[in-house]
N, C-alpha and C. Protein backbone atom coordinates (compact mmCIF):
# COMPACT_ATOMS: atom_id res chain seq x y z
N UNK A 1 153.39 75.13 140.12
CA UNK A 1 152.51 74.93 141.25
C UNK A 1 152.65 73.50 141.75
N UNK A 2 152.64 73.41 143.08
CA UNK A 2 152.66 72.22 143.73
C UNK A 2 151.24 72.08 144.66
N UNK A 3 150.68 70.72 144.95
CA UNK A 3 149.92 70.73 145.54
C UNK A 3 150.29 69.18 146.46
N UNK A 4 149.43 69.46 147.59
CA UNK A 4 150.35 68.34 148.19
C UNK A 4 149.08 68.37 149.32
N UNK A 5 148.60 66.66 149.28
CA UNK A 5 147.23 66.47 150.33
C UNK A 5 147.55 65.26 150.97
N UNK A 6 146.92 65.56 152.46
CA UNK A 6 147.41 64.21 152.91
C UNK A 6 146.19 63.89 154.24
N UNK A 7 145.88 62.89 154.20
CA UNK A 7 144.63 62.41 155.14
C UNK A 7 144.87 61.26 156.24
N UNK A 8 144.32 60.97 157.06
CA UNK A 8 144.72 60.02 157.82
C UNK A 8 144.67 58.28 156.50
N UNK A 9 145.53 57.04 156.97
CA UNK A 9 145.57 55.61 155.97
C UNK A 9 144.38 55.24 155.59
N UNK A 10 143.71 55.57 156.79
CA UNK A 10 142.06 54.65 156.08
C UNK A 10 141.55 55.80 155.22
N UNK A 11 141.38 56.20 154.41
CA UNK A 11 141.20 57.35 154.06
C UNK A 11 142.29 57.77 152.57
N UNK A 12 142.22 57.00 151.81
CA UNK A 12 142.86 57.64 150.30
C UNK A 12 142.41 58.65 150.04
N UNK A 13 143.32 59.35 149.26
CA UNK A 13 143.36 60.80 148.81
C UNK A 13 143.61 61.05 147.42
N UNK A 14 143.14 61.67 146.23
CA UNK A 14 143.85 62.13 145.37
C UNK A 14 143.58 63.75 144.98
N UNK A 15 144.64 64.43 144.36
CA UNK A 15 144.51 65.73 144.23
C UNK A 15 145.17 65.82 142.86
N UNK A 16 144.33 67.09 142.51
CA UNK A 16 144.91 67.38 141.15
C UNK A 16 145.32 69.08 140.79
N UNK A 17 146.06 69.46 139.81
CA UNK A 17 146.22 70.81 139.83
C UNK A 17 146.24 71.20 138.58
N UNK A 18 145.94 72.16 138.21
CA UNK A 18 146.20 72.31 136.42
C UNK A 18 146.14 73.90 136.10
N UNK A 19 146.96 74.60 135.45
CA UNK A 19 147.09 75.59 134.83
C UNK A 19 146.12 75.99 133.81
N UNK A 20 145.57 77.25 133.98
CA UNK A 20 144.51 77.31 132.56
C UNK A 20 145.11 77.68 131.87
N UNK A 21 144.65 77.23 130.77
CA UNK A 21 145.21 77.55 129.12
C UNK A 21 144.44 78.53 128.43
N UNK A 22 145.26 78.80 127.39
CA UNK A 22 144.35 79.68 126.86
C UNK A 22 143.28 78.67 126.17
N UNK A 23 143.16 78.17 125.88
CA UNK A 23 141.85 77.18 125.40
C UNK A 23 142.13 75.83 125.46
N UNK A 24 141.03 74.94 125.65
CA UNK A 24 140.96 73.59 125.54
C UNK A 24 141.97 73.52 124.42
N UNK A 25 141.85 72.36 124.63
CA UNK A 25 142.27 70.90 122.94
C UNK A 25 141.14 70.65 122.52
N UNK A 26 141.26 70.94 121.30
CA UNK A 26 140.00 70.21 119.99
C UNK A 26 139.49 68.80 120.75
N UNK A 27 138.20 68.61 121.05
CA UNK A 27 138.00 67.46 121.36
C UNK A 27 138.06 67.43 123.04
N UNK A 28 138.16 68.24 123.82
CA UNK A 28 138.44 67.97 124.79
C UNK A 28 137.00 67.67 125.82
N UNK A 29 135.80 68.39 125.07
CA UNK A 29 134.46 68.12 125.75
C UNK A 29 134.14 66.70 125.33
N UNK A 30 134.50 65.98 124.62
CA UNK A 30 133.72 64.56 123.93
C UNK A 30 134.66 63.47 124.85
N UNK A 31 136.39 64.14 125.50
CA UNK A 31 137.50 63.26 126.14
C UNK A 31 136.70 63.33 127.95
N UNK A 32 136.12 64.75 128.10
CA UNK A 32 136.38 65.46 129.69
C UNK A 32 135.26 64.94 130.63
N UNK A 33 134.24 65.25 129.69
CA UNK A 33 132.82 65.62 129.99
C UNK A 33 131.76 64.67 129.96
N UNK A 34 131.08 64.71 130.80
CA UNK A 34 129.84 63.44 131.37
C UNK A 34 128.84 63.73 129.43
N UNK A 35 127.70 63.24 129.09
CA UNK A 35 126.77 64.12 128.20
C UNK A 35 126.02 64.67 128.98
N UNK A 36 125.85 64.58 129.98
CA UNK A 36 125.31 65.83 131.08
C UNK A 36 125.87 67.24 131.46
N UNK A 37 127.14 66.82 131.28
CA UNK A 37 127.89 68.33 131.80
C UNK A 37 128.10 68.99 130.54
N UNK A 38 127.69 68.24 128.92
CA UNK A 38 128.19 68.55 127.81
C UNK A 38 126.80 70.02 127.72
N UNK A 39 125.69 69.75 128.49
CA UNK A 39 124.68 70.69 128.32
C UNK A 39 124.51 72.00 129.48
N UNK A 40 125.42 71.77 130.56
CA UNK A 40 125.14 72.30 131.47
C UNK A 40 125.45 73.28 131.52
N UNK A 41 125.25 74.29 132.16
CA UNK A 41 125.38 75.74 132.23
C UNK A 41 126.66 76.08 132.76
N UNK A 42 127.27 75.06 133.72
CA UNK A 42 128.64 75.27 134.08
C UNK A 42 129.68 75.30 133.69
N UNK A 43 129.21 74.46 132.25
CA UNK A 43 130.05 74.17 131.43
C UNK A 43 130.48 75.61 130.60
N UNK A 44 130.45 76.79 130.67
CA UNK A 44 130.19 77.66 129.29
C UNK A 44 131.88 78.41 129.35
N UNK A 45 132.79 77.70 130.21
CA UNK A 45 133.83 78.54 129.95
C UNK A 45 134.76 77.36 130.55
N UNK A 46 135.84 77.93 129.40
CA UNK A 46 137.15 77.20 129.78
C UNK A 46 137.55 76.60 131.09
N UNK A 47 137.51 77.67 132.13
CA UNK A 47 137.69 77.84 133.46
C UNK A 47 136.81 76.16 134.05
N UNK A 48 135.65 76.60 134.02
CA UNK A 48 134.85 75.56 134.14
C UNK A 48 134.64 74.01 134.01
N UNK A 49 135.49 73.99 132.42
CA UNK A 49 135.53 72.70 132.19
C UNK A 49 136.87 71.84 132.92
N UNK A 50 137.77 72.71 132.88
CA UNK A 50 139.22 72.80 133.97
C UNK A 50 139.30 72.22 135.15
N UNK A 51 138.03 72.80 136.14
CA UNK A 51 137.45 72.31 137.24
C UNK A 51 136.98 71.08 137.30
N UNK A 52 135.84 70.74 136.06
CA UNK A 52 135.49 69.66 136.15
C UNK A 52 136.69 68.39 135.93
N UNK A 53 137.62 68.61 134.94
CA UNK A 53 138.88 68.10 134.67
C UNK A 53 139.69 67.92 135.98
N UNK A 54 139.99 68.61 136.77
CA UNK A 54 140.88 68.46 138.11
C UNK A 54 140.21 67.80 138.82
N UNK A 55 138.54 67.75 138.97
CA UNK A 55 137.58 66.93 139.79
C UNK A 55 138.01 65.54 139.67
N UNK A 56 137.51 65.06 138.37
CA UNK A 56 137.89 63.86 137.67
C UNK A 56 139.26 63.41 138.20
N UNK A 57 140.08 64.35 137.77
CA UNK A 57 141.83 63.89 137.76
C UNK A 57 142.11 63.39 138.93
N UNK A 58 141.28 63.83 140.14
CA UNK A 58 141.78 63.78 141.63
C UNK A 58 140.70 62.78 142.02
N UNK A 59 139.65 62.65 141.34
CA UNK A 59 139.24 60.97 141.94
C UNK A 59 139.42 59.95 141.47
N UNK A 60 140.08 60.08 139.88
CA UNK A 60 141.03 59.04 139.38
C UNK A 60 141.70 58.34 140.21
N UNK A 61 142.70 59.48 140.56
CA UNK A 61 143.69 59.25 141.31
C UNK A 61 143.93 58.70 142.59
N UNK A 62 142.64 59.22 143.55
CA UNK A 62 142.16 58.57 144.49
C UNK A 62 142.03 56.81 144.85
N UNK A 63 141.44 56.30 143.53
CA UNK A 63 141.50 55.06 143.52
C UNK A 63 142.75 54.45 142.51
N UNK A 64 143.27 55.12 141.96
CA UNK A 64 144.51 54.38 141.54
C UNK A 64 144.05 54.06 139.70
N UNK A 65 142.70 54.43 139.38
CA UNK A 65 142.52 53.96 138.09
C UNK A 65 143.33 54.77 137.41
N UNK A 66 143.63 56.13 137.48
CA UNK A 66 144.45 56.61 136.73
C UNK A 66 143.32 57.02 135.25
N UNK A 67 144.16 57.49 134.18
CA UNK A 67 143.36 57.85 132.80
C UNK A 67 143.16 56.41 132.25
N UNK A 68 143.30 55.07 132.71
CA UNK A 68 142.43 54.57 132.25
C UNK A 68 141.11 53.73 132.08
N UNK A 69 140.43 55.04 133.00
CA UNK A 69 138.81 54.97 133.08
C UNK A 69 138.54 56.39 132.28
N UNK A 70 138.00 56.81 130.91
CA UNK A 70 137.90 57.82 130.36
C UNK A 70 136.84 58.91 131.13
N UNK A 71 137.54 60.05 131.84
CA UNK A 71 136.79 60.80 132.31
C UNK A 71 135.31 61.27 131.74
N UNK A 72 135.19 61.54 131.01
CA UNK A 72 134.07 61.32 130.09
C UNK A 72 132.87 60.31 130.55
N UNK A 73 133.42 59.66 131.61
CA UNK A 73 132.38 58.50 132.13
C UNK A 73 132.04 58.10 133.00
N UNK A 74 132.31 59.95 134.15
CA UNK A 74 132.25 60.35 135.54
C UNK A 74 131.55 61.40 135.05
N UNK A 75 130.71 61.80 136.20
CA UNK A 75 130.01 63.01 136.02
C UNK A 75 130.15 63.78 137.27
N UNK A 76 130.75 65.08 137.79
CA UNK A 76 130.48 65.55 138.89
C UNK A 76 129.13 66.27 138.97
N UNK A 77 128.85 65.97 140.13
CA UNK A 77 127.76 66.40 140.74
C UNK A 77 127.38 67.14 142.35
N UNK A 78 126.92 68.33 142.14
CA UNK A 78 127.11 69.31 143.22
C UNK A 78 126.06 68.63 144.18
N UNK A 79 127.05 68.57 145.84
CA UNK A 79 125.92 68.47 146.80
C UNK A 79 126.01 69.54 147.75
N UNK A 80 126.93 70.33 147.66
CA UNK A 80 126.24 71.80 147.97
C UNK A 80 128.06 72.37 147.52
N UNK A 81 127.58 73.88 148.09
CA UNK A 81 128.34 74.98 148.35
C UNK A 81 128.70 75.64 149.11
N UNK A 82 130.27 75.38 149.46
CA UNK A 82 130.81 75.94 150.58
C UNK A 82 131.75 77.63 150.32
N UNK A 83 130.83 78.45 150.64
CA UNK A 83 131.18 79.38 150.18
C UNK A 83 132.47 80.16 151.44
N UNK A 84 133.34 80.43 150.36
CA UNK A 84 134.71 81.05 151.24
C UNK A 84 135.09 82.88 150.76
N UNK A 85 136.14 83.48 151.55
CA UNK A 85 135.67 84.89 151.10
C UNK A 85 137.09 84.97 150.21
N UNK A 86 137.98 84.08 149.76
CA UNK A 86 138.68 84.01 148.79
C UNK A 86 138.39 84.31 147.69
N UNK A 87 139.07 84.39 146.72
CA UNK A 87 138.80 84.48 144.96
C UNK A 87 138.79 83.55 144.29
N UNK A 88 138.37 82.49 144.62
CA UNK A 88 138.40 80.87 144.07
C UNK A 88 137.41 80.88 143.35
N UNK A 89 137.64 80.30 142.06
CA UNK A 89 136.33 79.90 141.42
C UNK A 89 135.90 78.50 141.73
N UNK A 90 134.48 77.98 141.29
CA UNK A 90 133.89 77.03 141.57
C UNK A 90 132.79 77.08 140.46
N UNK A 91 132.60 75.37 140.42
CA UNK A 91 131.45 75.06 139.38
C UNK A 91 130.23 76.16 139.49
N UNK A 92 130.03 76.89 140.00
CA UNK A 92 128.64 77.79 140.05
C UNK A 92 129.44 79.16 140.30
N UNK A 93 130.84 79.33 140.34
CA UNK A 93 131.47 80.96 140.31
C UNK A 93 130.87 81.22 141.62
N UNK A 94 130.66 80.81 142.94
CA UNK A 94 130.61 81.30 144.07
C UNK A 94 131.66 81.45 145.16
N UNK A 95 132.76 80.03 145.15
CA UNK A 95 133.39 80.19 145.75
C UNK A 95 133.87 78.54 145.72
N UNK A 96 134.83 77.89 146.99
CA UNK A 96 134.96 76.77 147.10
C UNK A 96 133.46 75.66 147.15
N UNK A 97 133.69 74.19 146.32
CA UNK A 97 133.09 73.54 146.45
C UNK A 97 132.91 72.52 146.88
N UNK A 98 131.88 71.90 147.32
CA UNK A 98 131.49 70.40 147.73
C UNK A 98 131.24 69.54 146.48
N UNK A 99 131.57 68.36 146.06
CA UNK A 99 130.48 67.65 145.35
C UNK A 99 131.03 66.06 145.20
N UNK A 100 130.27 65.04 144.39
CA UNK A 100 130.70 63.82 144.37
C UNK A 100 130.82 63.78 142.69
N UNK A 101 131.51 62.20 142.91
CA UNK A 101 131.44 61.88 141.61
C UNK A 101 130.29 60.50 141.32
N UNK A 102 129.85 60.74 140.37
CA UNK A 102 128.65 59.60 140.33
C UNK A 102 129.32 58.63 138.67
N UNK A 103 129.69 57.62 139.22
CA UNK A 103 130.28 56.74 138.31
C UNK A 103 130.03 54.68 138.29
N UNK A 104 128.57 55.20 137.90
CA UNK A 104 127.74 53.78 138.59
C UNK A 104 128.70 52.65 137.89
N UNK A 105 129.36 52.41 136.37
CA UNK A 105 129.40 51.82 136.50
C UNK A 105 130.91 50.56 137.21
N UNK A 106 131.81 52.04 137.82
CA UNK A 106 132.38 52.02 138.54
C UNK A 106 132.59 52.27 140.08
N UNK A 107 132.08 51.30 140.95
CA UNK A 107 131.80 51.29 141.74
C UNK A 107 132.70 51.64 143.22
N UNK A 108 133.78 51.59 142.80
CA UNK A 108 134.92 52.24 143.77
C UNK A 108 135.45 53.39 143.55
N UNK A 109 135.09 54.48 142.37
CA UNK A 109 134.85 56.30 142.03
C UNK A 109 133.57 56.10 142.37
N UNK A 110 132.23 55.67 142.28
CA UNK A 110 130.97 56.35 142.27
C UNK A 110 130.94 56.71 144.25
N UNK A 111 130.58 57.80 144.26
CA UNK A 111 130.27 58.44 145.44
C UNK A 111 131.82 59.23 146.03
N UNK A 112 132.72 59.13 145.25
CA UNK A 112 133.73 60.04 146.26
C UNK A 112 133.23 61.74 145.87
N UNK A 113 133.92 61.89 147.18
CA UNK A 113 133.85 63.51 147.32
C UNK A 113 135.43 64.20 146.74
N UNK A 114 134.16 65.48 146.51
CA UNK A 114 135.38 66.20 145.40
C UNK A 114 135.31 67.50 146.33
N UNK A 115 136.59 68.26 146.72
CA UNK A 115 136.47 69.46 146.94
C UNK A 115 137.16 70.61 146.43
N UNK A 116 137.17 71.72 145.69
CA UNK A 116 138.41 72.24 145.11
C UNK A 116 139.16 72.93 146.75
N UNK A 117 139.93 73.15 145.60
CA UNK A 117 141.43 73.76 146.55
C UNK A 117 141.94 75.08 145.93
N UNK A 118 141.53 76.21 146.91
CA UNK A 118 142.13 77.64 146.88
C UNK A 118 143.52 77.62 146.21
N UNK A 119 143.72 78.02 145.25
CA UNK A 119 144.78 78.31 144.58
C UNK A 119 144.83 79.66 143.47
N UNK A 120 145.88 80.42 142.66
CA UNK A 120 146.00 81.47 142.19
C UNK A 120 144.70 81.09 141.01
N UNK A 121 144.58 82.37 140.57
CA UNK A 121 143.35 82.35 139.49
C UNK A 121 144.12 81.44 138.42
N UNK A 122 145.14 81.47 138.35
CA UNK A 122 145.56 81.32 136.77
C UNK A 122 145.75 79.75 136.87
N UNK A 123 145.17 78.76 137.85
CA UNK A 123 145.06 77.58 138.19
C UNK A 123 143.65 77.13 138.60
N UNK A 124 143.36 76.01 138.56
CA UNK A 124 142.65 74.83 138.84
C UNK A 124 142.83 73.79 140.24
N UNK A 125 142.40 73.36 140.87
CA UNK A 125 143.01 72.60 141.77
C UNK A 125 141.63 71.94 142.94
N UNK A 126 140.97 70.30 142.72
CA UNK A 126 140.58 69.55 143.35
C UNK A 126 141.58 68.71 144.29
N UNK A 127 140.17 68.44 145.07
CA UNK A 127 141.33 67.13 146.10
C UNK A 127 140.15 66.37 146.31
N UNK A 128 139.82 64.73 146.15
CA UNK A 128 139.09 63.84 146.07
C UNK A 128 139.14 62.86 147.38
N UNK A 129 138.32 62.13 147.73
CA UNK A 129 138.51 61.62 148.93
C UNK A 129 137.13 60.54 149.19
N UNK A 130 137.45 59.56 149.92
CA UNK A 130 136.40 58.89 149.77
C UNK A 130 135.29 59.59 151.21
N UNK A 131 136.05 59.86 152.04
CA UNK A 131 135.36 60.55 153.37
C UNK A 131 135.28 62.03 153.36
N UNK A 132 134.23 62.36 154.01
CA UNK A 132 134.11 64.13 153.91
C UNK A 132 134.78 64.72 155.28
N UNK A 133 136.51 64.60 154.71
CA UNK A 133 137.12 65.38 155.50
C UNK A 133 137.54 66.89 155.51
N UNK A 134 137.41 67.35 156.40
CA UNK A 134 138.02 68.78 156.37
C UNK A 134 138.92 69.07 155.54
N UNK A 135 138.69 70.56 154.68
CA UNK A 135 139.78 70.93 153.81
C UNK A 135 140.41 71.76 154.42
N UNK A 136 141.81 71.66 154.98
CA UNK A 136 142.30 73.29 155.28
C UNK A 136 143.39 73.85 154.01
N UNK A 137 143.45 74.25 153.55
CA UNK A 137 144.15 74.99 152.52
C UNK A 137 145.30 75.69 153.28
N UNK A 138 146.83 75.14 152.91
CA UNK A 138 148.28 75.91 153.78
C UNK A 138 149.17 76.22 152.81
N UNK A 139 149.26 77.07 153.09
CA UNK A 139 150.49 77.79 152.08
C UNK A 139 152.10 77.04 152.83
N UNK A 140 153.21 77.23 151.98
CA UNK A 140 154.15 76.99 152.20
C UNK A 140 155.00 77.50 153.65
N UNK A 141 154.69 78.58 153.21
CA UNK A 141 155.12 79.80 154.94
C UNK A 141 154.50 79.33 156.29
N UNK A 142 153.30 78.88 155.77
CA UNK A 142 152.65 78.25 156.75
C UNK A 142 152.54 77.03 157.61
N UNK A 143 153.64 76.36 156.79
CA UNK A 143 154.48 74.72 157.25
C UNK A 143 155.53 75.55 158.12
N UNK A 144 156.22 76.17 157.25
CA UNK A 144 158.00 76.83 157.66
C UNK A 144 157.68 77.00 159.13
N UNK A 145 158.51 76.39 159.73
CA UNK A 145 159.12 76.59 161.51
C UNK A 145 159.92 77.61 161.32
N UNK A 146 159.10 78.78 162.25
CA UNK A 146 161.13 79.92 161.86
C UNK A 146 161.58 80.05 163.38
């Protein structure tokens, strides 16, 4: 899988994509997870924690910290739900989502927006952004000039 996002200069971007596994890594809620999301109801399946993982990964990335700010020390947080008639999962299993990341004591992640990205079930896939820009989701065929 490839994923590939792009926004106007003023305007950084990061995106992330990830394959589900058949299960975490030992340890992966104490590496992934806010202690808020360690209780949350969203949390109760693989799938889930995946999401929150690609959230993270793609506002890492956004600002350039990369893994070394331990995700574990971002918390996503839903500011609503944008529901689509796709098969996408989302932190609440409705559909595509809205949300930020709240990372006070990092002050250039705290407040970006997280949105996932329509992709096959057997994947994961956020795109992070500091502005709440439009997501359009394009398939490959859908670039192709024929």
């Amino acid at each position: 899988m490839v994923l590939v996002g792009s926004a106007p200069p003023s305007s950084p971007i990061g995106v992330d994509i990830e394959g589900l596994p058949s299960e975490v890594f030992p340890g992966f809620d104490d590496y992934v997870l806010a202690p808020s999301e360690r209780t949350s109801e969203c949390t109760n399946s693989d799938r889930r924690r995946l999401e929150l993982w690609v959230a993270k990964e793609a506002a890492l990335k956004t600002t350039g910290h990369g893994l070394s700010v331990e995700p574990n020390k971002l918390e996503v947080v839903r500011t609503e739900v944008v529901r689509t008639g796709g098969e996408t999962s989302s932190l609440d299993g409705s559909g595509a989502w809205a949300s930020s990341i709240r990372a006070p004591d990092y002050p250039d992640i705290d407040g970006l927006n997280l949105a996932s990205v329509p992709c096959r079930p057997s994947h994961a896939a956020a795109l992070s952004c500091a502005d709440r820009l439009p997501v359009t989701p394009l398939t490959l065929s859908d670039l192709l000039i024929e």
